[in-house]
N, C-alpha and C. Protein backbone atom coordinates (compact mmCIF):
# COMPACT_ATOMS: atom_id res chain seq x y z
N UNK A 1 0.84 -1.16 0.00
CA UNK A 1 0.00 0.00 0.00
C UNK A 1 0.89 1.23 0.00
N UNK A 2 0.36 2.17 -0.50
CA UNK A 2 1.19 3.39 -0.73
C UNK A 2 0.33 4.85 -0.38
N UNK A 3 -0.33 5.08 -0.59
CA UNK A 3 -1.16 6.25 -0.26
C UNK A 3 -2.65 6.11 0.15
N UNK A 4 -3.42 7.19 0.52
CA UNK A 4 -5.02 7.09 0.48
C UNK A 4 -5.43 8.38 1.34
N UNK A 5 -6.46 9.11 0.86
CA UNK A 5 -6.70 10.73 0.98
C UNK A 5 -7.49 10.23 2.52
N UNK A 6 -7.81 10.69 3.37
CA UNK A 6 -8.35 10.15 4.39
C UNK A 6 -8.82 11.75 5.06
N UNK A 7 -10.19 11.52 6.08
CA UNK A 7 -10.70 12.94 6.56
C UNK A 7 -11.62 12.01 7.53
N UNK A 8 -11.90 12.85 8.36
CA UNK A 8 -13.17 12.09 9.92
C UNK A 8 -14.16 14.02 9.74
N UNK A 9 -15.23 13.51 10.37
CA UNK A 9 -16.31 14.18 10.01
C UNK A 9 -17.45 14.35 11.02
N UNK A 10 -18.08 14.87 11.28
CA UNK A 10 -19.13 14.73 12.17
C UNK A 10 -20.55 13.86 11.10
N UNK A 11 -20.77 12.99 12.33
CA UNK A 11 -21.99 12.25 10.84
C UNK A 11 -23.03 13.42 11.43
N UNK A 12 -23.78 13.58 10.32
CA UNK A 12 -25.10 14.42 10.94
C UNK A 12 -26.46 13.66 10.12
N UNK A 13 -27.48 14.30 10.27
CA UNK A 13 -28.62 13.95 9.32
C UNK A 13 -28.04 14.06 8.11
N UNK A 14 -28.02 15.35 7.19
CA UNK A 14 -27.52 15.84 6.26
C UNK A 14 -26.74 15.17 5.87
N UNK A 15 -26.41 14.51 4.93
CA UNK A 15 -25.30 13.16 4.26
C UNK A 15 -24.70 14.52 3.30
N UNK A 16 -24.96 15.43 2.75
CA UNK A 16 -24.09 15.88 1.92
C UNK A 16 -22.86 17.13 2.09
N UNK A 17 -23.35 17.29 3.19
CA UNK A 17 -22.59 18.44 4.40
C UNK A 17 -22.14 18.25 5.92
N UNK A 18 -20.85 17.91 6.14
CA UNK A 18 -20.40 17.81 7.51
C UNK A 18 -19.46 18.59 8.27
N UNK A 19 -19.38 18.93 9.23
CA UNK A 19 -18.23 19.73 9.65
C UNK A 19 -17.48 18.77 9.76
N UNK A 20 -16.10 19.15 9.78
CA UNK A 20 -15.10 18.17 9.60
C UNK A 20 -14.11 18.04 11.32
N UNK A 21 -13.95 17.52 11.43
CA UNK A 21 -13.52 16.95 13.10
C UNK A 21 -11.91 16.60 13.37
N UNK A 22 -11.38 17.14 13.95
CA UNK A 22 -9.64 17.14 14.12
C UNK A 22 -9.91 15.73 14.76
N UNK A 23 -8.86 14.80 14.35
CA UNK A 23 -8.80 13.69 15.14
C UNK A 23 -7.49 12.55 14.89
N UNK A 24 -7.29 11.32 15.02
CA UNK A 24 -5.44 10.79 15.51
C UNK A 24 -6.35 9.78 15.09
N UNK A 25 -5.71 9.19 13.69
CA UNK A 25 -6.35 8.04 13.26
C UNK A 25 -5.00 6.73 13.21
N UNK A 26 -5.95 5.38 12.93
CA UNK A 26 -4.83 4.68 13.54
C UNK A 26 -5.29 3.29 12.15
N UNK A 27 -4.37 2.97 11.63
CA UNK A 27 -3.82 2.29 10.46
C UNK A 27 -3.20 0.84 11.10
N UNK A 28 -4.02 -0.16 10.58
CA UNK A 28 -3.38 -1.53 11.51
C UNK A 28 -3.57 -1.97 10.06
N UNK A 29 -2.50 -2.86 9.72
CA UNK A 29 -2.09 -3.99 8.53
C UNK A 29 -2.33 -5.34 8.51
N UNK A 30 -2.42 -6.00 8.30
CA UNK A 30 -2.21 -7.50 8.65
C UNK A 30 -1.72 -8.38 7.57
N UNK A 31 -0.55 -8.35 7.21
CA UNK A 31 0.49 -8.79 6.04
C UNK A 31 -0.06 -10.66 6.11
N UNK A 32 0.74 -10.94 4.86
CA UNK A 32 0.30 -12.88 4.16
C UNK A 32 0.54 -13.86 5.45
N UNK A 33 1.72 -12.91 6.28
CA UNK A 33 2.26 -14.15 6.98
C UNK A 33 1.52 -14.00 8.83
N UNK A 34 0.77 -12.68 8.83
CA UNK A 34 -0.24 -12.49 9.80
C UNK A 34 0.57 -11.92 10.79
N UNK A 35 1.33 -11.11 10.80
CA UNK A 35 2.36 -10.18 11.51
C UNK A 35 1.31 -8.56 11.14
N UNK A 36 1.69 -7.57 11.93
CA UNK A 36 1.21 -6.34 11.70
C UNK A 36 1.89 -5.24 11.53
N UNK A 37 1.53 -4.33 10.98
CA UNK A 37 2.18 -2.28 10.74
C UNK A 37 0.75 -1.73 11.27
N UNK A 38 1.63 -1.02 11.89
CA UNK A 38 0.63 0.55 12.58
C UNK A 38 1.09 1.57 12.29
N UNK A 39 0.30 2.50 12.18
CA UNK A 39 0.48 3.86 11.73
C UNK A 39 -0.27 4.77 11.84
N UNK A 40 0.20 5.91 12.89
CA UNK A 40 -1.24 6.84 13.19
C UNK A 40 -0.75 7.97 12.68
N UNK A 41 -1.97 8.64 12.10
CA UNK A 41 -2.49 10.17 11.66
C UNK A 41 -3.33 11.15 12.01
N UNK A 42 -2.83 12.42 11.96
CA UNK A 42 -3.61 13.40 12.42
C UNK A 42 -4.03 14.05 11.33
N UNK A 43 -5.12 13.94 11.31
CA UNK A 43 -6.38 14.79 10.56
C UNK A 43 -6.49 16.03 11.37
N UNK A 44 -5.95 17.26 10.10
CA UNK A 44 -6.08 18.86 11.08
C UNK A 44 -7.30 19.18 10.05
N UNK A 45 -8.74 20.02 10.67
CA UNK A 45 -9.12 20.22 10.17
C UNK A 45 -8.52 21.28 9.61
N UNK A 46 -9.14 22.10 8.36
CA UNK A 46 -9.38 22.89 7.78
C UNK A 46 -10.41 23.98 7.13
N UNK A 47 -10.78 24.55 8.32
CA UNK A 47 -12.02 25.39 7.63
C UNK A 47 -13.63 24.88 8.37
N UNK A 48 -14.72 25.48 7.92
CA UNK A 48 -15.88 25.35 8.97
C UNK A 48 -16.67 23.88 8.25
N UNK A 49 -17.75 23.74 7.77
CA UNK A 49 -18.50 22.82 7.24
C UNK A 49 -18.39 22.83 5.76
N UNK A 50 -18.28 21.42 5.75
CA UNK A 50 -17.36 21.62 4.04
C UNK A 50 -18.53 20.09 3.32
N UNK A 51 -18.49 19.82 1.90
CA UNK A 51 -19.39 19.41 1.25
C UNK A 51 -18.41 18.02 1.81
N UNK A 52 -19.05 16.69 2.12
CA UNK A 52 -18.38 15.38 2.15
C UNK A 52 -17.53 15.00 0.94
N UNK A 53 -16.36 14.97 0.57
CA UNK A 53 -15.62 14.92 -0.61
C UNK A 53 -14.28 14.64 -0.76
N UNK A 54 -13.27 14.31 -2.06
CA UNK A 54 -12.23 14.74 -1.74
C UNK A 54 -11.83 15.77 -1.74
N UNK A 55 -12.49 16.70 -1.75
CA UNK A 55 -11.87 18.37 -1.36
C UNK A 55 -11.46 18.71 -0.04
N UNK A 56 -11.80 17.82 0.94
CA UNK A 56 -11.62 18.12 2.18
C UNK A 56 -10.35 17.40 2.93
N UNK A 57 -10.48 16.06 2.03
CA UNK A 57 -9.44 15.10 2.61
C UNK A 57 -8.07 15.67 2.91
N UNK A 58 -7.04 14.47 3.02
CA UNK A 58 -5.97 15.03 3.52
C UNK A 58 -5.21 13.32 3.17
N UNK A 59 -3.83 13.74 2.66
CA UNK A 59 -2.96 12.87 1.71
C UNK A 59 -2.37 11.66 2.87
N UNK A 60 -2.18 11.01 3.26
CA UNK A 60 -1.18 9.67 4.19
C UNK A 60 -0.72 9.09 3.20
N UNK A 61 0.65 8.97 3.42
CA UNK A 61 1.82 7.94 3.05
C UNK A 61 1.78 6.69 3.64
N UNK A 62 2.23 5.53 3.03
CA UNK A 62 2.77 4.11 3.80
C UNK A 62 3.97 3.71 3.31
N UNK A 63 4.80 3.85 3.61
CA UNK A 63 6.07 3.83 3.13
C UNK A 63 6.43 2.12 3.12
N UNK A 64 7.48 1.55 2.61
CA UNK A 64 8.19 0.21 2.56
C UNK A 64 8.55 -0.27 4.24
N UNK A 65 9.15 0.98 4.62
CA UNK A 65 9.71 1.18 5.96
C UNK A 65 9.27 0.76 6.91
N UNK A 66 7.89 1.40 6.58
CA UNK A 66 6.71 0.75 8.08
C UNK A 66 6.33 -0.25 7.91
N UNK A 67 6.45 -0.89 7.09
CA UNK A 67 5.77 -2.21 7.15
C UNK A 67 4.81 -2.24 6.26
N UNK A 68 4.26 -1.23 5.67
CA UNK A 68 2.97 -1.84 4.89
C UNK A 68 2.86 -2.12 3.24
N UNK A 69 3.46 -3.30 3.48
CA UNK A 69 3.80 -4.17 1.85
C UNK A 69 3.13 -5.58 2.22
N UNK A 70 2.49 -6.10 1.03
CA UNK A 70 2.21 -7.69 1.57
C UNK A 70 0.83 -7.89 2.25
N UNK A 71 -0.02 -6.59 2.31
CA UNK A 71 -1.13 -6.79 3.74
C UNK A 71 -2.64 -7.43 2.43
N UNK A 72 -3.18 -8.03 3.38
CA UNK A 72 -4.14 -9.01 3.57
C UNK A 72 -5.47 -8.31 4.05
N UNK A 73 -5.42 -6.90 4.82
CA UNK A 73 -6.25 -6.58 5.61
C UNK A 73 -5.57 -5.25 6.25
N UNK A 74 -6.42 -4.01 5.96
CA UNK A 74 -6.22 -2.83 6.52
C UNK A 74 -7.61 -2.18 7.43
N UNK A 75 -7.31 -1.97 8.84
CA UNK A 75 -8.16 -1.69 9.71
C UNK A 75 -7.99 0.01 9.67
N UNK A 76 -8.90 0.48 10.04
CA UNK A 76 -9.13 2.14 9.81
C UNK A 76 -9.68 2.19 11.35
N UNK A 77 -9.09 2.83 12.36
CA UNK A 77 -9.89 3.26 13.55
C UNK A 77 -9.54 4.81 13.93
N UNK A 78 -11.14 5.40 15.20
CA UNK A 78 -10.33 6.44 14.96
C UNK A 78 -9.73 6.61 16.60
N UNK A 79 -8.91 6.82 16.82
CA UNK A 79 -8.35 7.13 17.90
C UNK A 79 -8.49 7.43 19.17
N UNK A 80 -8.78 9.08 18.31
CA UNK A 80 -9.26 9.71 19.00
C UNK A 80 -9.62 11.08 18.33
N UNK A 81 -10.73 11.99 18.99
CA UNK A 81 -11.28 13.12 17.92
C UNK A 81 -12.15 14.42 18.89
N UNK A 82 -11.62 15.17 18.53
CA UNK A 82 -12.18 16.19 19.12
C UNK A 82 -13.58 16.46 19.12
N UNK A 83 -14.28 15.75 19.38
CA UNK A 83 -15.92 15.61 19.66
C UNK A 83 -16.22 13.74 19.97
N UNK A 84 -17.48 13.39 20.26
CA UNK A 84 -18.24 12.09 20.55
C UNK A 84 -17.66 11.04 19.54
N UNK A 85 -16.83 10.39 19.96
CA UNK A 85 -16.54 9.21 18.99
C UNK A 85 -17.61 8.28 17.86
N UNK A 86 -18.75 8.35 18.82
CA UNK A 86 -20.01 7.82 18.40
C UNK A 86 -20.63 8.29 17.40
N UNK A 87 -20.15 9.82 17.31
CA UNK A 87 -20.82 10.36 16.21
C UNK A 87 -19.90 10.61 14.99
N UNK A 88 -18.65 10.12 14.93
CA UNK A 88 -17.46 10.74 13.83
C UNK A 88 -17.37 9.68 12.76
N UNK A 89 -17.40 10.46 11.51
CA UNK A 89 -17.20 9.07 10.24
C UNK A 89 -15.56 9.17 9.86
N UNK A 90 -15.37 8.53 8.92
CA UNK A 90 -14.36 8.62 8.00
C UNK A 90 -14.30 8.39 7.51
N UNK A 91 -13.91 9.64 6.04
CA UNK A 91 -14.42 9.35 5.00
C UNK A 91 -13.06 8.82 4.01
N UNK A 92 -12.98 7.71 3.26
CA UNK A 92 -11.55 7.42 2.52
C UNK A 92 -11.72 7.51 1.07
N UNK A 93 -10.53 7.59 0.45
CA UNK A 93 -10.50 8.20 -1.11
C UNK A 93 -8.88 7.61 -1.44
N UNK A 94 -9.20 7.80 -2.80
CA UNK A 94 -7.82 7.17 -3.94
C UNK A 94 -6.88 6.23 -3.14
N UNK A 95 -7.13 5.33 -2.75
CA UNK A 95 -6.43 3.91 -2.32
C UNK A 95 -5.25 4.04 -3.41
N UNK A 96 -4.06 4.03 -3.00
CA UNK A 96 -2.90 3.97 -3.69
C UNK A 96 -2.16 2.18 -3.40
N UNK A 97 -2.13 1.45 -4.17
CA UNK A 97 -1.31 0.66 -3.68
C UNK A 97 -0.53 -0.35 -4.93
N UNK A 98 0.16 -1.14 -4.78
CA UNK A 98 1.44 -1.43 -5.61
C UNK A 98 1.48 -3.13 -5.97
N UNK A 99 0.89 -3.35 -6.69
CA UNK A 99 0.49 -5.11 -6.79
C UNK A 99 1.72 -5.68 -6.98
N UNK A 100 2.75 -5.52 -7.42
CA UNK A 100 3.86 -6.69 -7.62
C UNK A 100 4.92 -5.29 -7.62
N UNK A 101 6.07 -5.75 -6.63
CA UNK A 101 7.14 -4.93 -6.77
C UNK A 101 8.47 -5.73 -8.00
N UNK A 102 8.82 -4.65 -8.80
CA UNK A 102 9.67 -5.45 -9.31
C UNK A 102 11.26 -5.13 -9.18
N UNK A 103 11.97 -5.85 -9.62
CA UNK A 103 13.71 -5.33 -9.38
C UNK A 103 13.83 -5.04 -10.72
């Protein structure tokens, strides 16, 4: 895996408008051979109530380094977030990732 635009949100009624929610998101892997990579992110918001989109998102890397090559299974949690956990989405976009590395 290599990239993916990522943003947390307040869910509300309104599905097409959310304020967007500062929060420490957390990236668990689970590679072929069932070993794991973690990796947490901070989502800063930007700005007041914005349309649900990738306009709002915000870019994460997975580098070789950390571990996340080989995975089987990527868990998305959120951490933690400056408002009710109960009420926060997250929203994900352009999955970047790398099917066969070659030499």
């Amino acid at each position: 895996m290599s990239s993916m635009l990522v943003g947390t949100y307040l869910s509300t009624s309104n599905g097409l408008l959310a304020p967007g929610v500062q929060s420490t998101l957390l990236f668990t892997g689970t590679r072929t051979d069932g070993s794991k990579a973690t990796k947490t992110f901070n989502f800063q918001v930007e700005g007041g109530i914005r349309a649900v989109g990738a306009t709002y998102l915000q870019s994460v890397s997975f580098g070789v380094a950390e571990g996340f090559k080989n995975l089987v299974k990527l868990e998305i949690e959120v951490a933690s977030a400056a408002g009710d956990l109960g009420f926060i989405g997250i929203d994900v976009d352009r999955l970047g990732y790398v099917t066969q590395e070659y030499k």
